[in-house]
Protein backbone atom coordinates (compact mmCIF):
# COMPACT_ATOMS: atom_id res chain seq x y z
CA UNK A 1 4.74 -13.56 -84.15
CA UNK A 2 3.76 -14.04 -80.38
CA UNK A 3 0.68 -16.14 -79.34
CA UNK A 4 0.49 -14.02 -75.70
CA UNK A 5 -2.14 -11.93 -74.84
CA UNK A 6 -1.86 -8.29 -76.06
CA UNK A 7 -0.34 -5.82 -73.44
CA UNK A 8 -3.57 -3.74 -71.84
CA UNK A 9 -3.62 -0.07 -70.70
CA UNK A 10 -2.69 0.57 -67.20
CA UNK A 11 -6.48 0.96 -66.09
CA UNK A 12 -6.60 4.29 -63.85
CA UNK A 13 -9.39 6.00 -61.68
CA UNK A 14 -11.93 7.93 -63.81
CA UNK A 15 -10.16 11.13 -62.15
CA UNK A 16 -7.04 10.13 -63.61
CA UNK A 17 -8.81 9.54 -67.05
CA UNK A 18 -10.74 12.86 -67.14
CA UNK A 19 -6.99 14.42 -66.05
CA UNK A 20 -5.91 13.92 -69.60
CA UNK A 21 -8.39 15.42 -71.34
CA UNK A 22 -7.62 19.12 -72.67
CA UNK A 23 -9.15 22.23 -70.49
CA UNK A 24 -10.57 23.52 -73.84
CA UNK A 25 -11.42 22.20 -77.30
CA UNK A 26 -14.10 19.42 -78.07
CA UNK A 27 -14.95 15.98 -77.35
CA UNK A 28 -17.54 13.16 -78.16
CA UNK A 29 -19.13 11.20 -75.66
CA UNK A 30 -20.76 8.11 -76.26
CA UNK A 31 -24.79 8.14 -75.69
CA UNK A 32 -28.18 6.69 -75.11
CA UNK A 33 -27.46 2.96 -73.05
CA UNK A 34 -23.74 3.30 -73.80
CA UNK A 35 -23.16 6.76 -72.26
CA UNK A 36 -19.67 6.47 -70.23
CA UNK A 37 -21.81 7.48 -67.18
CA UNK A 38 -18.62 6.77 -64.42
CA UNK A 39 -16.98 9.21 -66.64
CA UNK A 40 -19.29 11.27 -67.46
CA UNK A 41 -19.52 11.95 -63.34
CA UNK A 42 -16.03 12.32 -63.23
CA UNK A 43 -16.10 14.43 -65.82
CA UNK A 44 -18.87 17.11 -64.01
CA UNK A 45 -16.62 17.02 -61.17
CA UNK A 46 -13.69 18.51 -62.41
CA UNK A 47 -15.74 21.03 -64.16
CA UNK A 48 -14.06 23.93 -62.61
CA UNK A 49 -10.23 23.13 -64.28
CA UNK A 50 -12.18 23.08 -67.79
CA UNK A 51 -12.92 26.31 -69.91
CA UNK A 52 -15.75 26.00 -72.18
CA UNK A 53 -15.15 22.31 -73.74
CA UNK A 54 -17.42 21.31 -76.15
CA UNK A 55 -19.12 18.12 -75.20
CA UNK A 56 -20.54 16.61 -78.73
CA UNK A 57 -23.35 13.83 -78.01
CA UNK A 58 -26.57 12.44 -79.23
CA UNK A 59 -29.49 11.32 -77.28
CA UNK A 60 -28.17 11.70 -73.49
CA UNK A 61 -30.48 9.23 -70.84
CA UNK A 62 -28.21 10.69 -68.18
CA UNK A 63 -29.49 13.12 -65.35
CA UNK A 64 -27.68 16.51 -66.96
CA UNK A 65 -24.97 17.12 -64.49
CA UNK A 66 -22.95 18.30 -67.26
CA UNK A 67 -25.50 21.79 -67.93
CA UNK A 68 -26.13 22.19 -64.28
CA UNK A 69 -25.51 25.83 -63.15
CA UNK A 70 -22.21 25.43 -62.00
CA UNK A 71 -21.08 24.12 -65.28
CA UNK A 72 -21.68 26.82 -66.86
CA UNK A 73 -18.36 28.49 -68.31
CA UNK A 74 -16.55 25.05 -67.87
CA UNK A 75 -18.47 23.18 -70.43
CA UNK A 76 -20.49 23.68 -73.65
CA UNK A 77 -22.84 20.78 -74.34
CA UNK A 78 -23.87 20.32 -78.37
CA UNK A 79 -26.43 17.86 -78.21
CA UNK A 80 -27.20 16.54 -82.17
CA UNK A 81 -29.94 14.94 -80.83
CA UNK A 82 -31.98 16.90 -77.52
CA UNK A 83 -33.11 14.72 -74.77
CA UNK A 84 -34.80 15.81 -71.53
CA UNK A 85 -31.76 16.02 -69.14
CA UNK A 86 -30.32 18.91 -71.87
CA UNK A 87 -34.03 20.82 -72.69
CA UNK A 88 -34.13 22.92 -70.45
CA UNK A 89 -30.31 24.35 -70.92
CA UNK A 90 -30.82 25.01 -75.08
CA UNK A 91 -33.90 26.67 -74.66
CA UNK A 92 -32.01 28.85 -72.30
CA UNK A 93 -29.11 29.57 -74.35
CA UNK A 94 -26.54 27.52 -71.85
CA UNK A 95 -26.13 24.54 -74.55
CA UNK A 96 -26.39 24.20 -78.15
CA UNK A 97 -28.50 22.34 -80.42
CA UNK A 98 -27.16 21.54 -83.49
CA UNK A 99 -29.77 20.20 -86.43
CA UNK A 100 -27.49 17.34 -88.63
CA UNK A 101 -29.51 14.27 -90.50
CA UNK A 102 -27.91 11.30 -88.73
CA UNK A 103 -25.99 9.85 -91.63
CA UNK A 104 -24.20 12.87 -91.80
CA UNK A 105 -22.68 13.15 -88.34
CA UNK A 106 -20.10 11.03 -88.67
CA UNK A 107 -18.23 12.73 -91.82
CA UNK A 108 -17.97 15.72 -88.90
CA UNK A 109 -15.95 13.97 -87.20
CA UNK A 110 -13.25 13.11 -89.45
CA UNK A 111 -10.51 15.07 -91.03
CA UNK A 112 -12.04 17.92 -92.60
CA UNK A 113 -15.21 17.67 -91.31
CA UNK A 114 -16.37 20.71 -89.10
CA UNK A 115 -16.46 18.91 -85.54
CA UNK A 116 -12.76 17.70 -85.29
CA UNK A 117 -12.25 16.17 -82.15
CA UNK A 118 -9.74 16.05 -79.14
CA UNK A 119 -10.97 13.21 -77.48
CA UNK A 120 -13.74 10.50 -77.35
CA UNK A 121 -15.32 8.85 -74.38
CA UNK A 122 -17.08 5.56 -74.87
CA UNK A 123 -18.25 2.34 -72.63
CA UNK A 124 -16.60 -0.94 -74.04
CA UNK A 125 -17.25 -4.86 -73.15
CA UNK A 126 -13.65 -6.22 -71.82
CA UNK A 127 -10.96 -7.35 -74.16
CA UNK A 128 -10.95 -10.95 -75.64
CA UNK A 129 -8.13 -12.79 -75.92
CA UNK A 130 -6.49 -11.05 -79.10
CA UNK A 131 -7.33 -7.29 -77.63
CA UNK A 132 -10.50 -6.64 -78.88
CA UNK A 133 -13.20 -4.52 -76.85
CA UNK A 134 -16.62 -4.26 -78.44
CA UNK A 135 -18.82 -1.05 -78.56
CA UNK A 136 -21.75 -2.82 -77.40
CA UNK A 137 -25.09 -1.03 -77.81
CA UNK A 138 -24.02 2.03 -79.39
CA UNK A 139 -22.05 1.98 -82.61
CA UNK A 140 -23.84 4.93 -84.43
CA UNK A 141 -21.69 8.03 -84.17
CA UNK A 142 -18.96 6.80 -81.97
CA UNK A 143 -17.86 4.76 -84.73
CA UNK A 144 -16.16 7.91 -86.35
CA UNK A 145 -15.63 9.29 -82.54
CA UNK A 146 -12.89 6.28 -81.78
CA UNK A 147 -11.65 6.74 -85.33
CA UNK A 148 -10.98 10.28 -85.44
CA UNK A 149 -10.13 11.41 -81.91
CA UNK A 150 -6.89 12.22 -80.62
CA UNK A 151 -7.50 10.67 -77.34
CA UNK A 152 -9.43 7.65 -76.93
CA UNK A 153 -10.83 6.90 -73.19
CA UNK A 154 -12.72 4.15 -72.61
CA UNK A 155 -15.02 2.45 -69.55
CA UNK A 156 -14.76 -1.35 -69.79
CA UNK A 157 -17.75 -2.50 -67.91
CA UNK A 158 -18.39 -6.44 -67.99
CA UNK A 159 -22.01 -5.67 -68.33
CA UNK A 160 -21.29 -4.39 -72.26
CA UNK A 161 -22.64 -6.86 -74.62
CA UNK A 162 -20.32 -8.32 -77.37
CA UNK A 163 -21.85 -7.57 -80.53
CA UNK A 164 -20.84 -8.17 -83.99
CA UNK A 165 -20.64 -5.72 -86.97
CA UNK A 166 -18.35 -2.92 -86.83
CA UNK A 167 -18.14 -2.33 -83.34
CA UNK A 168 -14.45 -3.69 -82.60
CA UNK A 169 -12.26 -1.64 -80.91
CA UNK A 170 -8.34 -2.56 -80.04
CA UNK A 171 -6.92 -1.77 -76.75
CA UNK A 172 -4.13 -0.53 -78.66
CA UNK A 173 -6.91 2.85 -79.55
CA UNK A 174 -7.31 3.30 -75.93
CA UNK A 175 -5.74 5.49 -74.28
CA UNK A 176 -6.55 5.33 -70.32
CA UNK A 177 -9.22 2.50 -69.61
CA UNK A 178 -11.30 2.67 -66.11
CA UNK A 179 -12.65 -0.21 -65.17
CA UNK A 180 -16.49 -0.31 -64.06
CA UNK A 181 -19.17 -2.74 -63.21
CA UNK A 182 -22.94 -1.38 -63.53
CA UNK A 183 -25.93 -1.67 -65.16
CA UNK A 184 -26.86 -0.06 -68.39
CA UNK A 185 -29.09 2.16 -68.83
CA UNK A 186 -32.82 1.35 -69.81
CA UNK A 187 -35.51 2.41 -71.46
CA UNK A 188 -38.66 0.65 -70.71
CA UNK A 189 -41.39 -0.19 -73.40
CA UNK A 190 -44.46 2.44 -73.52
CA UNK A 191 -47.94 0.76 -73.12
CA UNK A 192 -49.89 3.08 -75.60
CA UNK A 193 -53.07 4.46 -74.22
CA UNK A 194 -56.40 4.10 -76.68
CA UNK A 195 -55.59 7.08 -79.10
CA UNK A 196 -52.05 5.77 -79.43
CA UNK A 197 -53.50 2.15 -79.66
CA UNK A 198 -55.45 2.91 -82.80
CA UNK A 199 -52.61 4.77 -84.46
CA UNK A 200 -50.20 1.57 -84.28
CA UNK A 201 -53.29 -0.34 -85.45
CA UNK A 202 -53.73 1.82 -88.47
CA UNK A 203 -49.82 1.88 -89.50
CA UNK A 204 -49.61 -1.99 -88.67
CA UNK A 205 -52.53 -2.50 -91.26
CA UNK A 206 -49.49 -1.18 -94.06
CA UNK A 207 -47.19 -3.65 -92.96
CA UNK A 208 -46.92 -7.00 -94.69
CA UNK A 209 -45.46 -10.41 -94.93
CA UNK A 210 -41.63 -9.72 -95.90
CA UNK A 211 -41.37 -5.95 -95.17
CA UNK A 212 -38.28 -4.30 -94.09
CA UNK A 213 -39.44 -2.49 -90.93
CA UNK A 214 -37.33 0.75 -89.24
CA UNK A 215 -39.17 1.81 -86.29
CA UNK A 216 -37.92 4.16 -83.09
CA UNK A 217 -38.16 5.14 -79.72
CA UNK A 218 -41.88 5.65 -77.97
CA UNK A 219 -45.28 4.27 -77.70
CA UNK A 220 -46.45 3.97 -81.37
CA UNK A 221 -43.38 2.10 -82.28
CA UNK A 222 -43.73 -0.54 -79.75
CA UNK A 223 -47.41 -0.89 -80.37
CA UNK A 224 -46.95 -1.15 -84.14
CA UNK A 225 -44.29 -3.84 -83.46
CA UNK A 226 -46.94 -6.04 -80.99
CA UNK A 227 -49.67 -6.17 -83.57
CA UNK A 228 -47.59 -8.02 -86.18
CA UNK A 229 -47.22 -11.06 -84.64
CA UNK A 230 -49.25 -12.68 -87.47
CA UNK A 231 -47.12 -11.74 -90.32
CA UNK A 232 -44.32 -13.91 -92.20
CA UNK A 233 -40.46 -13.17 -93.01
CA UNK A 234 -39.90 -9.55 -91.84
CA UNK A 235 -36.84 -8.04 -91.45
CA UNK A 236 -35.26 -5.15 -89.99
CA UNK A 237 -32.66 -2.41 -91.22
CA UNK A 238 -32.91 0.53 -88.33
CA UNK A 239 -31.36 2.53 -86.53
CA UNK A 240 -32.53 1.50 -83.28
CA UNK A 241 -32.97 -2.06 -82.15
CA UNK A 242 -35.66 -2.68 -79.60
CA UNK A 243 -37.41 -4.80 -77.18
CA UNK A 244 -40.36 -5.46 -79.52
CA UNK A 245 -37.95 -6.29 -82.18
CA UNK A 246 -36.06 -9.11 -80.12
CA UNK A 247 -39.64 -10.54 -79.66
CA UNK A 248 -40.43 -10.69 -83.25
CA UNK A 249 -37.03 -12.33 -84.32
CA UNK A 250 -37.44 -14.85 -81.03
CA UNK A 251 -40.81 -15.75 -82.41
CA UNK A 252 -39.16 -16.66 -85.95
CA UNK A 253 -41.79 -13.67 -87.07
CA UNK A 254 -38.91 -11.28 -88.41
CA UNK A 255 -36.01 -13.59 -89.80
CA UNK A 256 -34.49 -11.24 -92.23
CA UNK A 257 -34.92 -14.28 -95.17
CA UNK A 258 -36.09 -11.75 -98.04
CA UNK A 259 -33.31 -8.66 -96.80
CA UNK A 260 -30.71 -7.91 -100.26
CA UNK A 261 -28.07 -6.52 -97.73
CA UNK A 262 -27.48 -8.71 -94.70
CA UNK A 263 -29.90 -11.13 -95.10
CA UNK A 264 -31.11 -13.29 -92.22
CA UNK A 265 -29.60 -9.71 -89.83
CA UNK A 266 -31.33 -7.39 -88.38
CA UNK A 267 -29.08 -4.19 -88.76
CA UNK A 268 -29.18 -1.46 -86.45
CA UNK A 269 -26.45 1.63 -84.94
CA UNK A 270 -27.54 1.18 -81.46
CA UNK A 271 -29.49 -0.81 -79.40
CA UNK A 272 -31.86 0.37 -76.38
CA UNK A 273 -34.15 -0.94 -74.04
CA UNK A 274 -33.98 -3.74 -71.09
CA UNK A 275 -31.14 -5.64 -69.91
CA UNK A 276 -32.76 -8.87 -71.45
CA UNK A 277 -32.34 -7.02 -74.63
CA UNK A 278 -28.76 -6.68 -74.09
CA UNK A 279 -27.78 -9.87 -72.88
CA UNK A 280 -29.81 -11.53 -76.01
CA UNK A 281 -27.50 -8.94 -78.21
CA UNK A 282 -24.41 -10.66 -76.55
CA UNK A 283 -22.46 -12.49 -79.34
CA UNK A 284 -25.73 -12.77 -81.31
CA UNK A 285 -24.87 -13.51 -84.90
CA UNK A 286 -28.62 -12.21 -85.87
CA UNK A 287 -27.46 -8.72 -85.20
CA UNK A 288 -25.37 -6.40 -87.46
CA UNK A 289 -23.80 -2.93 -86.05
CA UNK A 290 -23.31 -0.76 -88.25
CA UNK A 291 -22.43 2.87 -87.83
CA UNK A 292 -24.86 5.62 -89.11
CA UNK A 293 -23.78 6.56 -91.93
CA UNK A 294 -24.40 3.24 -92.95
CA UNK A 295 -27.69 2.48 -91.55
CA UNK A 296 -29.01 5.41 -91.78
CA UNK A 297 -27.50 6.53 -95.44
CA UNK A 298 -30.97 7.06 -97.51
CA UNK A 299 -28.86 4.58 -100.71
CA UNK A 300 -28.62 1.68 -98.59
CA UNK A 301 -31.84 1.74 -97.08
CA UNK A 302 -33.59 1.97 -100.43
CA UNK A 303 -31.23 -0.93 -101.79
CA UNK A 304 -33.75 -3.03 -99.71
CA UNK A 305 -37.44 -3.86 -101.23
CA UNK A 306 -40.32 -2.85 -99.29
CA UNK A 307 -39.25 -0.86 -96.25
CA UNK A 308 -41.39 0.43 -93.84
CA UNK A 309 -39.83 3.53 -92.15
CA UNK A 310 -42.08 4.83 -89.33
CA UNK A 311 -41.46 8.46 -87.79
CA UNK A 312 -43.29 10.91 -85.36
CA UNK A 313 -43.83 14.59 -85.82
CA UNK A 314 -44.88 16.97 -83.33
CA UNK A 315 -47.23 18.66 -86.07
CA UNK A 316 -47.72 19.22 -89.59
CA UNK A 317 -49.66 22.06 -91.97
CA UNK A 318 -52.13 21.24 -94.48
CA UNK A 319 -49.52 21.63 -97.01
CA UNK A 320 -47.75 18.11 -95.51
CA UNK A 321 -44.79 20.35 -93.86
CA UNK A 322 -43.61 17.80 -91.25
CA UNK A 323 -42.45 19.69 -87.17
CA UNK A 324 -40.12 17.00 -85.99
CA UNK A 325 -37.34 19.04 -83.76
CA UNK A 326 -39.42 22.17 -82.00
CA UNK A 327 -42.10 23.50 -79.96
CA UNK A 328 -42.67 27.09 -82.02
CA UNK A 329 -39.05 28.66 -81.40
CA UNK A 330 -38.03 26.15 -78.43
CA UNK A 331 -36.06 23.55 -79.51
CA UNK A 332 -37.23 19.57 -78.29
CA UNK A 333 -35.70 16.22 -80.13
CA UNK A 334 -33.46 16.84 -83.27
CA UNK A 335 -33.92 15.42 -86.88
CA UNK A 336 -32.07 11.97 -86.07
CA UNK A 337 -32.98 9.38 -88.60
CA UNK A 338 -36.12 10.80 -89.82
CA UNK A 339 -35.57 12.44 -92.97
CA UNK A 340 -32.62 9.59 -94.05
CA UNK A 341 -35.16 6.71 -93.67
CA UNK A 342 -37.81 8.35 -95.22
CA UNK A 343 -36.15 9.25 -98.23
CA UNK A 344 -34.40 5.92 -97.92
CA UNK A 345 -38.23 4.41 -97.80
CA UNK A 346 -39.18 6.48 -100.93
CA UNK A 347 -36.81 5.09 -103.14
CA UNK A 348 -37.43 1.67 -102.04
CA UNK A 349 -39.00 -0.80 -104.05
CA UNK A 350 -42.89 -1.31 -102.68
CA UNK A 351 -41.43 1.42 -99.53
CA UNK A 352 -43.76 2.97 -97.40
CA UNK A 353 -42.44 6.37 -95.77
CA UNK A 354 -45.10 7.03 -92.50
CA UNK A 355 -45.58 9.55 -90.20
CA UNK A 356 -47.53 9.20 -87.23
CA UNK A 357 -48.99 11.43 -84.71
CA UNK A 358 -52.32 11.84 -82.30
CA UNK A 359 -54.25 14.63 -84.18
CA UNK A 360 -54.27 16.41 -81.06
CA UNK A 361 -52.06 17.97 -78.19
CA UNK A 362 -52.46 19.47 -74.81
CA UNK A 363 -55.43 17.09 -73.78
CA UNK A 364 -57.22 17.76 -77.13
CA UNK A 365 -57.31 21.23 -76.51
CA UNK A 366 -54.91 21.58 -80.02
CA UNK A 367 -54.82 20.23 -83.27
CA UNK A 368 -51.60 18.83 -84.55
CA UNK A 369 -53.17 19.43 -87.94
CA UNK A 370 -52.64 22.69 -88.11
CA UNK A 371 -53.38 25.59 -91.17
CA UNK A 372 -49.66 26.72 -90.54
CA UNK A 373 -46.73 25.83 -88.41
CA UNK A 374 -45.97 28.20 -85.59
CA UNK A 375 -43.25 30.99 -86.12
CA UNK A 376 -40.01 29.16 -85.69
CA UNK A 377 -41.07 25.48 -85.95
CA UNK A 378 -38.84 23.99 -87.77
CA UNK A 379 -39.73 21.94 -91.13
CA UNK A 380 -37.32 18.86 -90.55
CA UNK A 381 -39.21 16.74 -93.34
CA UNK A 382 -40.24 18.66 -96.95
CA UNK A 383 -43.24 18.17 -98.36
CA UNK A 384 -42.11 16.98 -101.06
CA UNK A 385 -40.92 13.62 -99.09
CA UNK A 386 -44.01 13.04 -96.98
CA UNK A 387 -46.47 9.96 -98.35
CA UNK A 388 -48.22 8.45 -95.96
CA UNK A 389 -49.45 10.32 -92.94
CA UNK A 390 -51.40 8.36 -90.01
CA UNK A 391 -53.72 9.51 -86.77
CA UNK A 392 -56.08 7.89 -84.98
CA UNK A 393 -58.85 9.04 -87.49
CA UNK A 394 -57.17 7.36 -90.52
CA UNK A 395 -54.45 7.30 -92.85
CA UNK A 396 -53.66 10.13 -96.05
CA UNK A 397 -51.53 9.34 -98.73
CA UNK A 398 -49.69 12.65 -99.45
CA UNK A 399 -47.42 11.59 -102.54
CA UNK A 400 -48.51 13.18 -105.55
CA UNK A 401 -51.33 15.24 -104.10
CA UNK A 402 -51.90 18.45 -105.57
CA UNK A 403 -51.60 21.07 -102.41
CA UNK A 404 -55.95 20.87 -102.50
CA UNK A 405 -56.04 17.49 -102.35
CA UNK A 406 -53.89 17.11 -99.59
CA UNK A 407 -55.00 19.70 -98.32
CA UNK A 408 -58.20 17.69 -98.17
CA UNK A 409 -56.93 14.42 -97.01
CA UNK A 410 -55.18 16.04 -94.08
CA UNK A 411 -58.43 17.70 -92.71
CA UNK A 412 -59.60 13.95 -93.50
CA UNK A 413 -57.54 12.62 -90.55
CA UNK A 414 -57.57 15.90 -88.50
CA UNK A 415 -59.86 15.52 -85.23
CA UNK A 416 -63.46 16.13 -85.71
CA UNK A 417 -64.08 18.96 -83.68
CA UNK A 418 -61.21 20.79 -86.05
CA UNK A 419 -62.04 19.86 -89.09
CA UNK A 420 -64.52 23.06 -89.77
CA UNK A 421 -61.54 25.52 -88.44
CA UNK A 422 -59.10 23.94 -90.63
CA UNK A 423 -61.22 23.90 -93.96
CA UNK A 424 -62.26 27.48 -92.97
CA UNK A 425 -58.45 28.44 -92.68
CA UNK A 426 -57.67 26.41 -95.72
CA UNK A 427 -60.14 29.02 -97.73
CA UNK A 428 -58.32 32.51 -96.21
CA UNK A 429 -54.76 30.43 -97.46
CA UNK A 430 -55.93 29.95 -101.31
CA UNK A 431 -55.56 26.30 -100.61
CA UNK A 432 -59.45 25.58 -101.50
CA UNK A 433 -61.85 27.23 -103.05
């Protein structure tokens, strides 16, 4: 057996990479920090030698070159997850939007799944001395993606983080490697404003000494996360890894001791937020990636005692029907993790499913709380699978409410100034008396 180095890929120009991918068919590329974005600009470039390829992604932070005008006809964005740079496009018809539970997506991509795949495009750290790149701050989907795609192009960018887990990848899966130094992308932490302030109050109240906490992206999240500074031997099984997380592990606050799986980890798919974040990822033995369907699968989650899952909704009727994906027919986000950690959360011993949300929208003009969703909202979490629901007015424990008495304890948490609407629209619905 030989001790030398492995034999790399020729690297190439990004234009030389995006040459070899097919003019039609499908591809994945990788998202949120690790988004390819050298390729990805590479990629809108050539546009015009494409014919309606199907770009497959999750939560894109880039600036939507790739469902500008004069893409259209050359590519076909699917976003599984919708961010702003792709809103705009699926409302109009010009990209799709295609509603999957996270855990799920990456059976698509494997044989027999219904997203087969031509190629993958994914940012990687460098190679280590035996060959191996890491994946960095996104394992989630792209796991699969590498596995499963005929063509495997990769951005090696020195700034990638190696983390530990399952996000190895050989040079020998790469096909054409293009060789960047930048930044990664960032997301900086929201400072919630005083409605948002008392709903991470109220949902930090549930959280105690040894909890299992999932938490994601925005405001409420990272305000939860600040108030629990007090508390003893958390731990974390996610899907996202965040700033506010990294300051609870530093502070020996969250050190995994009373996790089943991976204890003394925090386990997470990808991880998003500041560069400090990233660099404390690098070859951090503390964190665990793990692709979706293993973070995210609803068994494995409830394998752990006491986990907190805490999710957003847009609204939600008096019945406990949770809006999670749409604005009325328009789609906005995507299901993502919410319905896998929830149920994942149920089944846990001592879990605590929550959804939180400011009772009202459009500068109070509109209750969240509302008698019925609008026509084409979309119910992304059952009824059946909401327990605890939390505004800034208080928290209502949903599970095994008769539909009056939650009916009741919605209104309960349901602005003031709507409260007499909503109990009068409860009456013309049969829901009270």
């Amino acid at each position: 057996m030989s001790n030398g180095s492995p034999a790399l890929p020729q690297p190439c120009s990004a234009e030389a990479a995006i040459a070899m991918l097919p003019a039609s068919g499908r591809i994945a590329i990788g998202a949120n920090a690790g988004e390819p974005s050298t390729l990805v600009a590479a990629l809108a470039a050539a546009a015009g030698r494409f014919r309606e390829l199907e770009l497959v992604q999750v939560l894109s932070l880039g600036g939507g070159a790739l469902v500008a005008p004069e893409a259209r006809g050359h590519f076909r964005v699917n976003a599984l997850f919708i961010g702003p740079a792709v809103r705009e496009a699926v409302s109009r018809g010009y990209a799709d939007y295609t509603p999957v539970f996270l855990s799920e997506v990456p059976a698509l991509f494997r044989p027999g799944g219904g997203l087969p795949l031509d190629a993958a495009l994914v940012q990687v750290s460098p190679p280590d001395a035996h060959g191996w790149c890491s994946m960095g701050v996104t394992v989630d989907v792209m796991r699969s993606a590498v596995d499963n795609a005929g063509r495997v192009i990769a951005e090696v960018n020195p700034r990638m983080p190696r983390t530990l887990g399952a996000s190895s990848l050989h040079v020998s899966q790469i096909d054409a490697l293009v060789e960047v130094d930048h930044a990664l992308m960032e997301l900086p932490s929201e400072s919630p404003d005083p409605v948002l302030h008392r709903i991470a109050g109220r949902v930090a109240e549930l959280i105690g000494d040894g909890d299992v906490i999932q938490a994601g992206i925005g405001a409420i999240p990272d305000g939860v996360l600040a108030r629990l500074g007090d508390r003893k031997h958390l731990g974390f099984h996610t899907e996202l890894l965040s700033d506010g997380m990294m300051r609870l592990i530093e502070a020996g606050v969250a050190d995994g001791s009373r996790k089943v799986r991976w204890p003394g980890k925090t386990v997470t798919s990808f991880v998003l937020g500041s560069t400090a974040l990233y660099a404390w990822c690098h070859d951090n033995p503390a964190v665990e990636m793990q692709p979706s369907d293993i973070t995210n699968d609803p068994g494995v989650i409830a394998a752990e005692p006491n986990v907190v899952a805490i999710n957003s909704a847009l609204s939600i009727d008096l019945t406990g029907q949770v809006n999670a994906d749409s604005l009325g027919h328009r789609f906005y986000s995507g299901i993502g993790g919410q319905v896998d950690f929830i149920r994942g959360a149920a089944r846990s011993p001592g879990g605590r499913p929550v959804v939180a949300l400011p009772s009202t929208a459009r500068g109070g003009t509109v209750s969240r709380i509302v008698g019925t969703l609008s026509p084409g909202a979309g119910v992304v979490t059952s009824r059946g699978d909401v327990h605890h629901v939390v505004t800034e007015w208080g928290r209502a424990d949903l599970h095994g409410l008769s539909v009056r008495k939650r009916t009741l304890a919605l209104i309960g948490v349901a602005h003031p100034r709507f409260r007499d609407a909503l109990t009068a629209e409860a009456k013309a619905l049969g829901y009270l008396a």
